[in-house]
Protein backbone atom coordinates (compact mmCIF):
# COMPACT_ATOMS: atom_id res chain seq x y z
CA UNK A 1 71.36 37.10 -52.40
CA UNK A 2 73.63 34.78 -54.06
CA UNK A 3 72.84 30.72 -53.64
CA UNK A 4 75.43 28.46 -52.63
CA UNK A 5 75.14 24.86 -53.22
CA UNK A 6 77.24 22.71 -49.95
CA UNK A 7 77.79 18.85 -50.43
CA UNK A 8 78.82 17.36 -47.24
CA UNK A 9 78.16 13.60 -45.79
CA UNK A 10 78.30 14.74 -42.56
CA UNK A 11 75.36 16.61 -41.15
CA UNK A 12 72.80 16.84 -38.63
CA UNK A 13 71.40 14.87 -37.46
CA UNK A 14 75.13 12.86 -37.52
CA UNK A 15 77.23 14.58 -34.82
CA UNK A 16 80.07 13.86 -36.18
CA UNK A 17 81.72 16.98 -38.19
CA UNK A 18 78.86 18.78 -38.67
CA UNK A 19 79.85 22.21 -36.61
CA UNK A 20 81.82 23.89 -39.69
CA UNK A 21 79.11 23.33 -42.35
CA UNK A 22 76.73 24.04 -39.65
CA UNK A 23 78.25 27.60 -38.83
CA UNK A 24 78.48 28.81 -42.43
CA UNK A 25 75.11 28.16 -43.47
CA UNK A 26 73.82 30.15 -40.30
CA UNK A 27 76.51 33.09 -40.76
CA UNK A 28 76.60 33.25 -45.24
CA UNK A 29 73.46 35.71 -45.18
CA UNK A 30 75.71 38.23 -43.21
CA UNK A 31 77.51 38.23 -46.58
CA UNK A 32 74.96 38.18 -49.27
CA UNK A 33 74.93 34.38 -49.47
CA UNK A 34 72.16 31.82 -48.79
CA UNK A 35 72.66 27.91 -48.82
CA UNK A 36 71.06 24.67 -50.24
CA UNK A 37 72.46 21.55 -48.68
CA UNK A 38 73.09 18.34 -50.06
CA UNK A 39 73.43 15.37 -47.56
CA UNK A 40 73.09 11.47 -47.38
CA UNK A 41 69.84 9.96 -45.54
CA UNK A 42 70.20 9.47 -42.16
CA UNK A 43 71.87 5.56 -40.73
CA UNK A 44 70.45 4.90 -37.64
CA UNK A 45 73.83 2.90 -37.11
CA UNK A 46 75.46 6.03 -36.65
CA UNK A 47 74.70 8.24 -33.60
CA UNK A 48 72.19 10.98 -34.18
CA UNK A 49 71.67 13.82 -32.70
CA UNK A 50 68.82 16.30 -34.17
CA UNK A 51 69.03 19.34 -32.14
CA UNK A 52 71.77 21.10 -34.30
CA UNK A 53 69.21 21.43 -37.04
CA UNK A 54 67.31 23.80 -34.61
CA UNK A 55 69.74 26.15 -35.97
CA UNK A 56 68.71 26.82 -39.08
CA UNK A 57 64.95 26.04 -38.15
CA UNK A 58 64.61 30.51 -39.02
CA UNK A 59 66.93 30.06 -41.71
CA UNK A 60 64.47 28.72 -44.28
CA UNK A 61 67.20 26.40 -45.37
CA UNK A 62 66.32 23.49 -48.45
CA UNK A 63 67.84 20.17 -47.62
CA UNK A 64 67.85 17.47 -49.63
CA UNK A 65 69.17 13.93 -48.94
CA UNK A 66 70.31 11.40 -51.67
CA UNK A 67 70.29 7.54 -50.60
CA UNK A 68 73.60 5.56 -50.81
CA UNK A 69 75.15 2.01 -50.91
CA UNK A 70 77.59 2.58 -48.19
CA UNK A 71 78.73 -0.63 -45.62
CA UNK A 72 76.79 1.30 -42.48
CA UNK A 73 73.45 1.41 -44.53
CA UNK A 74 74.03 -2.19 -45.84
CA UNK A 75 74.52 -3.23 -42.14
CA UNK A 76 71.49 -1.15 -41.19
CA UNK A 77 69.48 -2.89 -43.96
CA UNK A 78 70.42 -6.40 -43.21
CA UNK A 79 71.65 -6.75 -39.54
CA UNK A 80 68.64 -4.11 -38.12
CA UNK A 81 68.82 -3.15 -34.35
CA UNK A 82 66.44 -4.52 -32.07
CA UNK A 83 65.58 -1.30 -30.39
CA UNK A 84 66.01 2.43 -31.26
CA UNK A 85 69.33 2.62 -29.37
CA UNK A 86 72.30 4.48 -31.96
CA UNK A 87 75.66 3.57 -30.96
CA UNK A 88 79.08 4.85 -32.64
CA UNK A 89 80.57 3.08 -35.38
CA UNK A 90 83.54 2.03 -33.41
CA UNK A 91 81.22 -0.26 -31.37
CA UNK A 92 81.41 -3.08 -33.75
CA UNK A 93 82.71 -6.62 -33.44
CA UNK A 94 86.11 -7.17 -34.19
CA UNK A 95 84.83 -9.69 -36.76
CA UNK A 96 82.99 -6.96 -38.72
CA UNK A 97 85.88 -4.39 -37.96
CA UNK A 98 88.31 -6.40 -39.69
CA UNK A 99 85.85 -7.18 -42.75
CA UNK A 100 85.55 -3.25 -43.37
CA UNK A 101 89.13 -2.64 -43.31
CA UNK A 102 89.94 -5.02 -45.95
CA UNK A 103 86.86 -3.59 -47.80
CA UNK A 104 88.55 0.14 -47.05
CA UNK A 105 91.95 -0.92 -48.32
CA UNK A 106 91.08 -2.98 -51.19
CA UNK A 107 87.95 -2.16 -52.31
CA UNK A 108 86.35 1.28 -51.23
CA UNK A 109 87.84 3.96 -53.22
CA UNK A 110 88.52 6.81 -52.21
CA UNK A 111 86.81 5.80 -49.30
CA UNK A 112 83.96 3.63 -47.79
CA UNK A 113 81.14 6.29 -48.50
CA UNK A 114 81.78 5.94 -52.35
CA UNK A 115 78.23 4.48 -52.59
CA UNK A 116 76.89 7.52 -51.75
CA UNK A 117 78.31 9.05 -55.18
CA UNK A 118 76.35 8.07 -57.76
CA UNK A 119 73.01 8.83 -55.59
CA UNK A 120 74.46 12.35 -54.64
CA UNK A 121 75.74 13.14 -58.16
CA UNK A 122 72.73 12.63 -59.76
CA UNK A 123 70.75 15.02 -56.84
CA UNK A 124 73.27 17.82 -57.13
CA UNK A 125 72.80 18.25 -61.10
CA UNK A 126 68.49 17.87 -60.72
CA UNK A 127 69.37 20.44 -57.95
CA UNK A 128 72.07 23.07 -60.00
CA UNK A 129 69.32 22.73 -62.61
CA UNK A 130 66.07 23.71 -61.02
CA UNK A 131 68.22 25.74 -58.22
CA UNK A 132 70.70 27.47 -60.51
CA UNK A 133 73.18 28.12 -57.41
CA UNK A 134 75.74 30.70 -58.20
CA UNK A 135 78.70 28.39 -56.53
CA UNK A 136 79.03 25.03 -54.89
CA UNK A 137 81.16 23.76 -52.04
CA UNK A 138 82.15 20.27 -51.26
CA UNK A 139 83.47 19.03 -47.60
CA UNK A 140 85.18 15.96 -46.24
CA UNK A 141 85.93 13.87 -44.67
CA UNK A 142 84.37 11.61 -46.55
CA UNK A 143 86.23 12.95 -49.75
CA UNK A 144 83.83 10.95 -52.04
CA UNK A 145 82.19 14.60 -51.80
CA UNK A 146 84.73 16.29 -53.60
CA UNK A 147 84.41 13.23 -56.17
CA UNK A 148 80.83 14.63 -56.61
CA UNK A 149 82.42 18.22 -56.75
CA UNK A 150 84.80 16.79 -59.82
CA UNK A 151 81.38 15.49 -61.72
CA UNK A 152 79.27 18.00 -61.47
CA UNK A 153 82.23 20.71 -62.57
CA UNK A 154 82.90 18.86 -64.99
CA UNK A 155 79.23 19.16 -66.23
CA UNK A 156 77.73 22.06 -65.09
CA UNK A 157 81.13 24.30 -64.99
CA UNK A 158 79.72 25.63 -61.54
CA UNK A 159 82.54 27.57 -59.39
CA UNK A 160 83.66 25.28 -56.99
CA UNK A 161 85.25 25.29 -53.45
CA UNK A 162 86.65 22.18 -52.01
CA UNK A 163 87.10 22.51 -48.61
CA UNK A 164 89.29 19.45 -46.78
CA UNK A 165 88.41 19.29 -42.44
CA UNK A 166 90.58 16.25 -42.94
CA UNK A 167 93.74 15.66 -44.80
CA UNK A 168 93.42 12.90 -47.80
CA UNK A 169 96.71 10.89 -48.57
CA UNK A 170 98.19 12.76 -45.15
CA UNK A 171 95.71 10.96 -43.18
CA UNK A 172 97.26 7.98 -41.35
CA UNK A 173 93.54 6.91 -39.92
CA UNK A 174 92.05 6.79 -43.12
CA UNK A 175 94.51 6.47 -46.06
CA UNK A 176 95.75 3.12 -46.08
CA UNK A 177 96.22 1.47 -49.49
CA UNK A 178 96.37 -2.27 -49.94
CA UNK A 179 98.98 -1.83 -52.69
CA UNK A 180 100.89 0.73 -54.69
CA UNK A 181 98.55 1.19 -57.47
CA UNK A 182 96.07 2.29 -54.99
CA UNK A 183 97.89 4.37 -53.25
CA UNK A 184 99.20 5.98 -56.86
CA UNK A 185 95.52 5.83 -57.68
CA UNK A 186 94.04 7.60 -54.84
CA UNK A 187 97.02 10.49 -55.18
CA UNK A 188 95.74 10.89 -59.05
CA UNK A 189 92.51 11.22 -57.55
CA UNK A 190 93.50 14.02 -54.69
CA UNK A 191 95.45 15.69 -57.74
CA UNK A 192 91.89 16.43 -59.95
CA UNK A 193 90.18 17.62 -57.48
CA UNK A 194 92.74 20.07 -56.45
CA UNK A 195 93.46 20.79 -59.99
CA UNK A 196 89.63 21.05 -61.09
CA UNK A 197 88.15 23.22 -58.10
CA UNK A 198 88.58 27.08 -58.40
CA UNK A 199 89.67 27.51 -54.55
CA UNK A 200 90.64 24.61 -52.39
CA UNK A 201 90.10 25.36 -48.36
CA UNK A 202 91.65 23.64 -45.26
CA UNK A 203 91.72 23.57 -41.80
CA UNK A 204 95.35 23.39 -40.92
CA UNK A 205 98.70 24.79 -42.48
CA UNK A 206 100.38 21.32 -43.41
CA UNK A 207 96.95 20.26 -45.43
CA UNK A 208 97.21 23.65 -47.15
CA UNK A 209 101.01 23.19 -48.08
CA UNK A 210 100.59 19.72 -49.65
CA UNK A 211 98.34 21.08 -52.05
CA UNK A 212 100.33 23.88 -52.19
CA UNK A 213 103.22 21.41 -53.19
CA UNK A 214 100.82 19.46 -55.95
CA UNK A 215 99.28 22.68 -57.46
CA UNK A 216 102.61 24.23 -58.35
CA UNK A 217 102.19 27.88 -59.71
CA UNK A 218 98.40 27.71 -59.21
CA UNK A 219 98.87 27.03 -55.22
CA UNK A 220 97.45 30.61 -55.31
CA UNK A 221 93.65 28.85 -55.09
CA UNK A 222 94.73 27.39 -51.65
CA UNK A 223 93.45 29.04 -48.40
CA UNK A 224 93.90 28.27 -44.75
CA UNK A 225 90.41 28.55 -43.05
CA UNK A 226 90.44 26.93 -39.77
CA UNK A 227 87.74 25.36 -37.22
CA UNK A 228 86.35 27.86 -34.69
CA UNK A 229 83.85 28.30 -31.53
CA UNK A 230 80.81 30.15 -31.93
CA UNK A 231 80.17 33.01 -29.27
CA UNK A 232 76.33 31.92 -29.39
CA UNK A 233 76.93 28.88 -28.36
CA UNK A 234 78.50 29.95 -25.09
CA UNK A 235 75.57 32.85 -24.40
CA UNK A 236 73.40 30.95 -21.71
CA UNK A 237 76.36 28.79 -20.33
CA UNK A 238 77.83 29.39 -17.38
CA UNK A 239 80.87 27.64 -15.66
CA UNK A 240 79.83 25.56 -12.19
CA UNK A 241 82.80 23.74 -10.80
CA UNK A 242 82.86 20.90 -8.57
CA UNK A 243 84.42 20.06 -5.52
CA UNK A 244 86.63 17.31 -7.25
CA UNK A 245 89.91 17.77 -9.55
CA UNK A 246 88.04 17.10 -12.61
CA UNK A 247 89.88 15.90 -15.63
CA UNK A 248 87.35 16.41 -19.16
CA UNK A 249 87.65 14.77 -22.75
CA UNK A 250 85.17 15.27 -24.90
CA UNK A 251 84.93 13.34 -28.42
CA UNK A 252 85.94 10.28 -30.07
CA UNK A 253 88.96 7.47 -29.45
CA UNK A 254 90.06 5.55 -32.70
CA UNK A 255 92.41 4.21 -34.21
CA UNK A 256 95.85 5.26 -32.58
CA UNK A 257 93.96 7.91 -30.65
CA UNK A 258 93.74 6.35 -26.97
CA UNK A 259 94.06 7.24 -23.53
CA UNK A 260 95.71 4.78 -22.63
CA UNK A 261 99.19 6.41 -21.81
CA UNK A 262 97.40 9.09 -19.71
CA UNK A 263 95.44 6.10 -17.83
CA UNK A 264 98.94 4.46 -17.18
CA UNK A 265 100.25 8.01 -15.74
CA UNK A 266 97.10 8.37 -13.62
CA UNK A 267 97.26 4.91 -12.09
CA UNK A 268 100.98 5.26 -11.35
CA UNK A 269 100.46 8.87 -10.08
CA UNK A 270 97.61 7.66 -7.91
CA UNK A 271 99.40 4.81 -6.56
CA UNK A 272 102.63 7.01 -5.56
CA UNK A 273 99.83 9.72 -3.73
CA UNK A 274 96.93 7.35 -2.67
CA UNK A 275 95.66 10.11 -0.53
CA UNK A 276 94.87 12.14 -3.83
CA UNK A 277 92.64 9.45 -4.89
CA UNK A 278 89.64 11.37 -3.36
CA UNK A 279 90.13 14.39 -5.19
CA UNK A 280 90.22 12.67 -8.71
CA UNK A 281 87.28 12.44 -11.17
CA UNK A 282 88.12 11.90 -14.74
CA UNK A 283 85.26 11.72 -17.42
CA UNK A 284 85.33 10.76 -20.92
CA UNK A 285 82.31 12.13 -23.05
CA UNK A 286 82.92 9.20 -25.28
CA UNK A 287 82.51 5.81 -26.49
CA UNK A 288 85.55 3.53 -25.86
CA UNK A 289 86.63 0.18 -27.10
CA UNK A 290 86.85 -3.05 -24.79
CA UNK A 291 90.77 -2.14 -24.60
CA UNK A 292 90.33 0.89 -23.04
CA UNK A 293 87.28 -0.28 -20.65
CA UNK A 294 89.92 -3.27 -19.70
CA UNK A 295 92.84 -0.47 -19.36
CA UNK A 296 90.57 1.10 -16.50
CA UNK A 297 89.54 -2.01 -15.05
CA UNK A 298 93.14 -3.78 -14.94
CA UNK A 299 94.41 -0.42 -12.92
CA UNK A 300 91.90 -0.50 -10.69
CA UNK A 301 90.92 3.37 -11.28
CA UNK A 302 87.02 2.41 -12.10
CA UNK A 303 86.33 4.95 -8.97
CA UNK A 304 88.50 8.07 -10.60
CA UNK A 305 87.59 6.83 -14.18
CA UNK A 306 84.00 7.35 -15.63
CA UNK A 307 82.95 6.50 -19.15
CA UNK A 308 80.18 9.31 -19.62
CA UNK A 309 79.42 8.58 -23.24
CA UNK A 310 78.09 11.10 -25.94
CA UNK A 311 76.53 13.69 -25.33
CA UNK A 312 74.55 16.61 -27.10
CA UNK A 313 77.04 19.42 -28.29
CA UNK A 314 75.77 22.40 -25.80
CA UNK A 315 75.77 19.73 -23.15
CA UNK A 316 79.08 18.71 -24.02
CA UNK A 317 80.42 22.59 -23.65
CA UNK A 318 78.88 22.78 -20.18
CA UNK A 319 80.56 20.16 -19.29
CA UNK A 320 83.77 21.52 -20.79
CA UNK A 321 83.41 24.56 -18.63
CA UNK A 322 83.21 22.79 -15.42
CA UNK A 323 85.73 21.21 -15.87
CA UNK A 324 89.19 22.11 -13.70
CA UNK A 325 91.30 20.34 -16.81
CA UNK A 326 90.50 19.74 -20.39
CA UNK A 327 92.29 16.71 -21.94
CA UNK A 328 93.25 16.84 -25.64
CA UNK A 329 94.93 13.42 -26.95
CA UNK A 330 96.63 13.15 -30.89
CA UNK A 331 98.58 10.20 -31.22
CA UNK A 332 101.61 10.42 -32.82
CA UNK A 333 102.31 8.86 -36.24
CA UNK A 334 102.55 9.69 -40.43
CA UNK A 335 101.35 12.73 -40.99
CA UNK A 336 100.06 13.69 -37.26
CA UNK A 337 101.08 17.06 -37.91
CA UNK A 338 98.53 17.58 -40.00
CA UNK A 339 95.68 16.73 -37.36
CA UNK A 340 93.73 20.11 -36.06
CA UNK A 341 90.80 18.60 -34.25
CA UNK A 342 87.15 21.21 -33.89
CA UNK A 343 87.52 20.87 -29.93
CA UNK A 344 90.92 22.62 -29.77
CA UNK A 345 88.73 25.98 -30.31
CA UNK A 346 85.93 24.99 -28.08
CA UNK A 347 88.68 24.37 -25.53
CA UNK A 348 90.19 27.42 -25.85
CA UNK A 349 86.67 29.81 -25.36
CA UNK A 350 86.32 27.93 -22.12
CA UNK A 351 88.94 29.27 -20.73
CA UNK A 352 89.71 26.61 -18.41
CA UNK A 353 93.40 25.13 -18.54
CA UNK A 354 94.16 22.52 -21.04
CA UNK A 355 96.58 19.26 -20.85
CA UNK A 356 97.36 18.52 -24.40
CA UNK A 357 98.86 15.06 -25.59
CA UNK A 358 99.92 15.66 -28.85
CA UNK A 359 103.39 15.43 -31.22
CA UNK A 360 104.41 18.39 -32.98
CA UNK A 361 102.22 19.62 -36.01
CA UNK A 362 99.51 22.47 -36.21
CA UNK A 363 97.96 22.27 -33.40
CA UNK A 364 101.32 22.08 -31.06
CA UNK A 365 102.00 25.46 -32.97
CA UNK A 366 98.37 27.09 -32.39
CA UNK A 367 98.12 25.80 -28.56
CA UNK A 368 101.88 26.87 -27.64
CA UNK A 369 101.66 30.86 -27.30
CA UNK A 370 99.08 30.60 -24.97
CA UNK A 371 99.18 30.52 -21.07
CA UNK A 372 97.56 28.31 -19.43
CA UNK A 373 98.29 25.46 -21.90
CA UNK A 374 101.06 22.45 -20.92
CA UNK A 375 102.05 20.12 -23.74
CA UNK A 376 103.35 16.64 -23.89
CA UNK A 377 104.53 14.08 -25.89
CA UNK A 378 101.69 11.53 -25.90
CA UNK A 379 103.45 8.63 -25.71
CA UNK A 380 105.48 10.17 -22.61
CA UNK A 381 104.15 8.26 -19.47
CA UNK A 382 106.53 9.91 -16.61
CA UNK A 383 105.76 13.48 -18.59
CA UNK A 384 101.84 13.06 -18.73
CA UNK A 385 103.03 12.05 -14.60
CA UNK A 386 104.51 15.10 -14.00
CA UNK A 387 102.06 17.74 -15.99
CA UNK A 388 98.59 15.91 -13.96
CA UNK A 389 101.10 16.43 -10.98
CA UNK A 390 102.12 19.55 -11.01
CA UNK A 391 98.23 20.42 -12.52
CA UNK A 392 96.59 18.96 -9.20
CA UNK A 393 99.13 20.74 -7.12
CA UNK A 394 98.16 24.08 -8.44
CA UNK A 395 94.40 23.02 -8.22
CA UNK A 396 94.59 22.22 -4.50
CA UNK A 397 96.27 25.46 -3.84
CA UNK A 398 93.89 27.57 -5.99
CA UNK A 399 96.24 28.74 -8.45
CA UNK A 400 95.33 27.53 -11.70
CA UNK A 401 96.20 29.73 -14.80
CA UNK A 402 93.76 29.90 -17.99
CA UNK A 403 94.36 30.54 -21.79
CA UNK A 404 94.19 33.88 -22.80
CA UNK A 405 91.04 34.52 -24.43
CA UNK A 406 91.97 38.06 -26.26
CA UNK A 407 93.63 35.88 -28.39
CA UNK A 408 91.09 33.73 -29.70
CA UNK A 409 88.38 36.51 -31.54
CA UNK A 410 90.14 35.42 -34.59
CA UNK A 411 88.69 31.97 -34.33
CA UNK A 412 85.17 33.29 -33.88
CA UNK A 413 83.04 31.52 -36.36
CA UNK A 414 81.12 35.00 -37.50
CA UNK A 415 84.41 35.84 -38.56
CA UNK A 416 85.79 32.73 -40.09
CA UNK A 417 82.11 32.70 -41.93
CA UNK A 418 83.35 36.27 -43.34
CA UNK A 419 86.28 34.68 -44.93
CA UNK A 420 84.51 31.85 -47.10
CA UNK A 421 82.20 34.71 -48.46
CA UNK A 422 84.74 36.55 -49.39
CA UNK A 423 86.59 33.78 -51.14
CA UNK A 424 83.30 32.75 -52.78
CA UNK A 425 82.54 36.32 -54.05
CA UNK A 426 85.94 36.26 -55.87
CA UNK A 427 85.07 32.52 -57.83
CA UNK A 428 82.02 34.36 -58.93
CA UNK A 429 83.08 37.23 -60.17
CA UNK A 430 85.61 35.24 -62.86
C-alpha cells in the first residue's frame, strides 16, 4: 500500500470544504493507496461539525494538526466567546469585516491563512521524514497549502499533486489585490506552484484551462477532476415531502452571492397571487447577513421565508430530498464562470427539480443537458418571476419533472476517487 501525504486547511471538524478530501481518503485503499493528513487545529470561531470524522473512524487514518497565526485564531485568542456557541465567519461586525479586508488586500499574502505556513511546513517535513509517504497532495482554498506544497518539493523532491476546489487569481471573492505589484505578485506565486507540482487537479474546466494557458507545452500535468455525491451517503435516506411548495438552499451567502433577487421575485410573485401565499415555504440552511434578514423583513415574507441555519451534512441531504425545489444561486461577476460549487452534485442525486441562478460558466454547461433543470440569469427579477411561477404551477398540478439520474454515475465519488489514484500511480512511477 502506497502512503499519500494530503495538506488541506479545511477539514473536519470545519464543514466547510471538507467533502472532497473527505471522500478520497475513505475511497484511496480501493486503489492501493492509504492517507496521512495534515490539517490546522481546530478555531472554535469557525463552525464545527465532528461527525464527518466518523468516516474514517475504521480507516485507521494519522492526523496531525499544526498551530497557526491566522486573524480567526488571533480573534479566538483575544476576543474569546462567552459560551460554546460556533457561528460562521460571516457573522462578524462590519467594523471587524472591514479591518480583515484591508488586512486580505494589503497584507495577507496569498491569503489570510498564510500564518498557518510556517507551522504546517515545518509538520509536513518531521512527517515526510518519519512517514516517508510515496506522494503528497495539497488542496485549497486556502492556497497557502500549495505554498507548503512548493517548500516541501522543493526540499524533499516528493511527487506532488496540487489540487485547486477554488480558482486563485480567477476568484473574484477572494483575489483582490490592493495594488498592481500584488496582484503581479500573487500571479508569480500561482505560476510556481503550477510550474513546480508534477500534476495540477481542478474542479471545473475554466480553472483547468488557465493553467493550461500558464503551463504552455507542459499543460499536459493538468487534469479536470470534479466534485461529486457519494452513493453512501444517500443509503438510509429517504425522500418525505410536505404538504407545502417547498423552496431548499443549502450552504453559504457571501460576498456577491445573495438571495436577494430571488426574495424580490418571491415578494412580487406573492403579492400578484396572494392566495398562493399558503402554499409557500422557503428555507435557507444558512447563515445570512443583517441585509438579507432586513430583505425578508422589509417584504413582509417572514411567514414564507425561514432562516434554518447550518446544519449537519446528512441532515442537510434529507432536507434536500424533501424538498419540491432546490435553489442554487452564483452571482454573476469576473471570473464567475469558473465557480462549480460541491452542492450542484448533491443536487443532482436527489433527484428533485432544481432552480438555478447562475451566469454562464461550468456549471451552466454541466446543469443544461439535464431535464428537470430551469436556468436563469441571477440578476433577472421578472425571469426568477416566471421560473418560481411556472415551478408552483406544475407543483399544484402534480407534474413536476426531475433530473435524470443515469446521467450522473460519472460523478460518483468511488469513481472520481479512481481517477486521483490513477493520476498518483503515474507521479510515482517517474
Amino acid at each position: 500500500m502506497k502512503k499519500l501525504l494530503i495538506i488541506s486547511y479545511d477539514f473536519p471538524p470545519s464543514i466547510t470544504g471538507v467533502r472532497r478530501v473527505l471522500k478520497w481518503i475513505r475511497y484511496l485503499p480501493e486503489s492501493g493507496w492509504e492517507s496521512l493528513v495534515l490539517t490546522v487545529k481546530p478555531i472554535r470561531t469557525v463552525r464545527l461539525d465532528p461527525a464527518p470524522l466518523a468516516e474514517l473512524s475504521d480507516k485507521g487514518v494519522p492526523i496531525f494538526r499544526a498551530g497557526s497565526l491566522d486573524p480567526y485564531r488571533l480573534t479566538e485568542k483575544f476576543f474569546p466567546r462567552k459560551t460554546e456557541e460556533t457561528k460562521p465567519i460571516g457573522h462578524s461586525s462590519e467594523r471587524l469585516k472591514g479591518a480583515m479586508e484591508f488586512l486580505r488586500r494589503w497584507v495577507f499574502i496569498p491569503d489570510d491563512r498564510c500564518g498557518w505556513i510556517p507551522f504546517a511546513a515545518l509538520k509536513g517535513l518531521t512527517l515526510i521524514r518519519q512517514f516517508k509517504p510515496d506522494a503528497m497532495l495539497t488542496t485549497s482554498y486556502p492556497q497557502s497549502a500549495h505554498i507548503i506544497g512548493a517548500i516541501l518539493k522543493k526540499i524533499t523532491h516528493l511527487p506532488w499533486t496540487a489540487d485547486f476546489r477554488d480558482a486563485w487569481t480567477q476568484n473574484a471573492e477572494f483575489f483582490k489585490p490592493a495594488t498592481s505589484l500584488h496582484a503581479r505578485f500573487q500571479m508569480k506565486l500561482e505560476k510556481t506552484v503550477a510550474k513546480n507540482c508534477d500534476i495540477l487537479t481542478s474542479v471545473s474546466e475554466p480553472i483547468s484551462a488557465h493553467f493550461k494557458k500558464i503551463l504552455g507545452e507542459a499543460n499536459h500535468k493538468v487534469h479536470t477532476l470534479p466534485n461529486g455525491y457519494d452513493e453512501s451517503d444517500f443509503e438510509n435516506l429517504a425522500a418525505h415531502p410536505t404538504a407545502k411548495f417547498t423552496l431548499v438552499y443549502s450552504g453559504t451567502f457571501f460576498g456577491e452571492r445573495t438571495p436577494r433577487y430571488f426574495l424580490q421575485a418571491l415578494s412580487d410573485l406573492l403579492k400578484k397571487h396572494p392566495e398562493w401565499r399558503k402554499d409557500f415555504h422557503v428555507r435557507f440552511f444558512s447563515s445570512v447577513d443583517d441585509s438579507t434578514a432586513q430583505t425578508i423583513n422589509e417584504k413582509a415574507i417572514g411567514d414564507v421565508v425561514r432562516i434554518e441555519g447550518m446544519c449537519s451534512y446528512i441532515e442537510n441531504i434529507q432536507q434536500q430530498m424533501n424538498a419540491a425545489i432546490l435553489l442554487l444561486f452564483i452571482p454573476p461577476g469576473p471570473h464567475s464562470d469558473v465557480m462549480m460549487t460541491q452542492k450542484v452534485f448533491e443536487y443532482l442525486r436527489t433527484g428533485r427539480p432544481i432552480l438555478a441562478m447562475i451566469p454562464d460558466g461550468a456549471c451552466k454547461n454541466l446543469l443544461s443537458p439535464f431535464e428537470g433543470v430551469k436556468i436563469v440569469e441571477p440578476l433577472d427579477v421578472e425571469g426568477i418571476k416566471l421560473c418560481v411561477e411556472d415551478l408552483y404551477l406544475k407543483w399544484k398540478a402534480g407534474g413536476l419533472g426531475a433530473p435524470q439520474q443515469r446521467k450522473i454515475e460519472q460523478f460518483e465519488r468511488r469513481n472520481l476517487t479512481k481517477q486521483l489514484a490513477a493520476l498518483l500511480d503515474s507521479i510515482c512511477r517517474k
